[in-house]
Protein backbone atom coordinates (compact mmCIF):
# COMPACT_ATOMS: atom_id res chain seq x y z
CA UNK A 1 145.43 -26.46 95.33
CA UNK A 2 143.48 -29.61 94.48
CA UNK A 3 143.07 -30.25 98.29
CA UNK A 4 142.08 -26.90 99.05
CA UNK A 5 139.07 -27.37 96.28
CA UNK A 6 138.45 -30.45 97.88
CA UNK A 7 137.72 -29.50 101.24
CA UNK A 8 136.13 -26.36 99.84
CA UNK A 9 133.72 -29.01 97.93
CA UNK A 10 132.91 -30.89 101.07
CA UNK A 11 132.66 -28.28 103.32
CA UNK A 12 129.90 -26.75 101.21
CA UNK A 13 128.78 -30.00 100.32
CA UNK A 14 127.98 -30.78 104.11
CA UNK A 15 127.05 -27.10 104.92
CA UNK A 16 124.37 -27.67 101.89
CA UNK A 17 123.07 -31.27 103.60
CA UNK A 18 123.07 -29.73 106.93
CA UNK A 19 121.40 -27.24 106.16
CA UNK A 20 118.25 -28.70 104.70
CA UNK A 21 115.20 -28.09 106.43
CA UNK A 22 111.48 -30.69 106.35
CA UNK A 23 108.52 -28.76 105.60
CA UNK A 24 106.77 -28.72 108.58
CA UNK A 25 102.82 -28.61 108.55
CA UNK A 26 101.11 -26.49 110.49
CA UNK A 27 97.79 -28.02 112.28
CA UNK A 28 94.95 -26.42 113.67
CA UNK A 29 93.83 -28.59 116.93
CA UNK A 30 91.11 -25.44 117.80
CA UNK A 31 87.97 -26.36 118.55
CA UNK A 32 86.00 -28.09 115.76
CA UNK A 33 83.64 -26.39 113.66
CA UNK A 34 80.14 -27.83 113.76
CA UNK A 35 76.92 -26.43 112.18
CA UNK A 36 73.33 -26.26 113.48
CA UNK A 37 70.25 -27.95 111.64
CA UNK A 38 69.30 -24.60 111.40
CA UNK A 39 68.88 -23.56 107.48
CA UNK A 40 69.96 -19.88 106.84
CA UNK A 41 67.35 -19.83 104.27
CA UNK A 42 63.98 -19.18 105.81
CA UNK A 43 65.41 -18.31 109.17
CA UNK A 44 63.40 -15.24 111.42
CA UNK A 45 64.80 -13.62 113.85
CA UNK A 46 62.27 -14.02 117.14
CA UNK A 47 62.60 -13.08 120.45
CA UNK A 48 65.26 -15.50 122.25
CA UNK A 49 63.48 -17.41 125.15
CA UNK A 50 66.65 -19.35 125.99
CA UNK A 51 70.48 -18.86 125.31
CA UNK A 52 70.24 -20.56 122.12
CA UNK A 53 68.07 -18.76 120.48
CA UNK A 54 69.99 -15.87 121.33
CA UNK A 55 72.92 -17.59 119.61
CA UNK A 56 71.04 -18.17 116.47
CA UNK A 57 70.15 -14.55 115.92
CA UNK A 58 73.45 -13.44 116.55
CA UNK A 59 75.14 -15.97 114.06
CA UNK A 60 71.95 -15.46 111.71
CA UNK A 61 72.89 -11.16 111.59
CA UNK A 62 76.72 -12.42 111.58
CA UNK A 63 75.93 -14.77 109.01
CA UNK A 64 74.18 -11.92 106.47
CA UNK A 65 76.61 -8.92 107.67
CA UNK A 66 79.45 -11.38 106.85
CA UNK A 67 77.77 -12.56 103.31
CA UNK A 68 78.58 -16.32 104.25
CA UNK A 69 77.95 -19.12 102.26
CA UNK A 70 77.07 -22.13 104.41
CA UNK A 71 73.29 -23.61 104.17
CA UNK A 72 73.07 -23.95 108.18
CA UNK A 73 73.98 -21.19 110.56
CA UNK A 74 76.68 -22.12 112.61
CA UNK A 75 77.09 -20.64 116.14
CA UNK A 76 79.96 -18.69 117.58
CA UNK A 77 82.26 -19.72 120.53
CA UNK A 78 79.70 -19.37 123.13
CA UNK A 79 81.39 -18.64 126.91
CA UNK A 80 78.97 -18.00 129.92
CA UNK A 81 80.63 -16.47 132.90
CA UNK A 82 84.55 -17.17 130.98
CA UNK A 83 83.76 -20.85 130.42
CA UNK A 84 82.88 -22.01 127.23
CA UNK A 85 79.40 -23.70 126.66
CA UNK A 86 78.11 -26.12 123.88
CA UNK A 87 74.40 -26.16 122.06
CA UNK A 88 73.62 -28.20 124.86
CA UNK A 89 74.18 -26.11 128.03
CA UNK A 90 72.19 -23.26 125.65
CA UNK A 91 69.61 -24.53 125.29
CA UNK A 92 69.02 -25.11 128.89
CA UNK A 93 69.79 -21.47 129.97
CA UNK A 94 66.91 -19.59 129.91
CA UNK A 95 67.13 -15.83 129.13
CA UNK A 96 65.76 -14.86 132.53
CA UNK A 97 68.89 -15.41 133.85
CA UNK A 98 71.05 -13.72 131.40
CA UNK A 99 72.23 -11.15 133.12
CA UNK A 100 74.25 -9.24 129.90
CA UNK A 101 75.73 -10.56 127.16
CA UNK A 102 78.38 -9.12 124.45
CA UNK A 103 79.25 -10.34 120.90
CA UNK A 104 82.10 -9.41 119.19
CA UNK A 105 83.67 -10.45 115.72
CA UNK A 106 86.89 -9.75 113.88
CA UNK A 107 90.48 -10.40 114.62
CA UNK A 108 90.15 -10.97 118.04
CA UNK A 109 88.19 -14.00 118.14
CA UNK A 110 89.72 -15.52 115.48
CA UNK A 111 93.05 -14.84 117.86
CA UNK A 112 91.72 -16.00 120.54
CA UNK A 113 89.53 -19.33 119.69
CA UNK A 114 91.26 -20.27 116.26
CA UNK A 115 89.64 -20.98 113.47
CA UNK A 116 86.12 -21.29 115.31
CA UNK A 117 86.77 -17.88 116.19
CA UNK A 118 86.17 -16.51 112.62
CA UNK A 119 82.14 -16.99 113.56
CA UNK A 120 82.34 -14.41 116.38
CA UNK A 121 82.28 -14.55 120.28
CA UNK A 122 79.55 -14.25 122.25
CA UNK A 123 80.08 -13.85 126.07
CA UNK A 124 77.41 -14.22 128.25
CA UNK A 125 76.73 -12.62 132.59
CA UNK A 126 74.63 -15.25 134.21
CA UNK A 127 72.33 -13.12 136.90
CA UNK A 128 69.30 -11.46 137.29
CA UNK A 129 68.36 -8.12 135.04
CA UNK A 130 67.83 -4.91 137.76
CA UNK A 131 64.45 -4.51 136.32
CA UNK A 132 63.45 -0.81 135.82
CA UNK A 133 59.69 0.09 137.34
CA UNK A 134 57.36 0.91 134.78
CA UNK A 135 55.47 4.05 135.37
CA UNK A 136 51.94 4.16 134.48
CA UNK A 137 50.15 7.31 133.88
């Protein structure tokens, strides 16, 4: 009997040690998160003459629909033509040749792009507008 409570011990002994898991943490290599110089207080939305400014008064609408609390606006995950684009490339693209663009928010941009994602997606046709005529009378 006292060997059969013995290996009972062990066995639950070394089930127990086997059995022991390390806390693995969970990291977040997405995209990092970086602000404009652009104060939220103050801000007006204008008409967009390039990309970026576009950007801005989409995160600026985001940012008040949202009821955020940073001091700067910080822009979405910006992709023109399914590549993603930094402040840089935005700021060079002039709206001329924006050809459509689309933001969306929610779940599926936070999905998609991590936690960058929670700031929206905007997606962004290069090409030229099919200007309508303007009729005069």
């Amino acid at each position: 009997m006292k060997t059969f409570t013995l290996l009972l011990i062990l066995l639950s002994l070394s089930t127990f040690l086997s059995a022991q898991n390390t806390a693995d943490t969970i990291r977040d290599y997405s995209i990092q998160i970086k602000g404009t110089d652009v104060p939220v207080k103050g801000f007006e939305i204008r008409k967009p003459e390039t990309a970026f400014d576009l950007a801005l008064n989409i995160s600026y609408l985001h940012h008040v629909s949202e009821d955020r609390r940073e001091k700067c606006l910080v822009l979405p995950v910006v992709t023109i033509d399914n590549k993603p684009v930094f402040e840089a490339q935005l700021k060079q693209l002039s709206m001329n040749d924006v050809k459509d663009y689309k933001f969306e928010a929610g779940i599926l941009p936070r999905a998609l792009f991590g936690a960058s994602g929670q700031y929206g997606h905007l997606e962004i046709k290069k090409g030229r507008r099919l200007e309508l005529p303007v009729i005069k009378e």
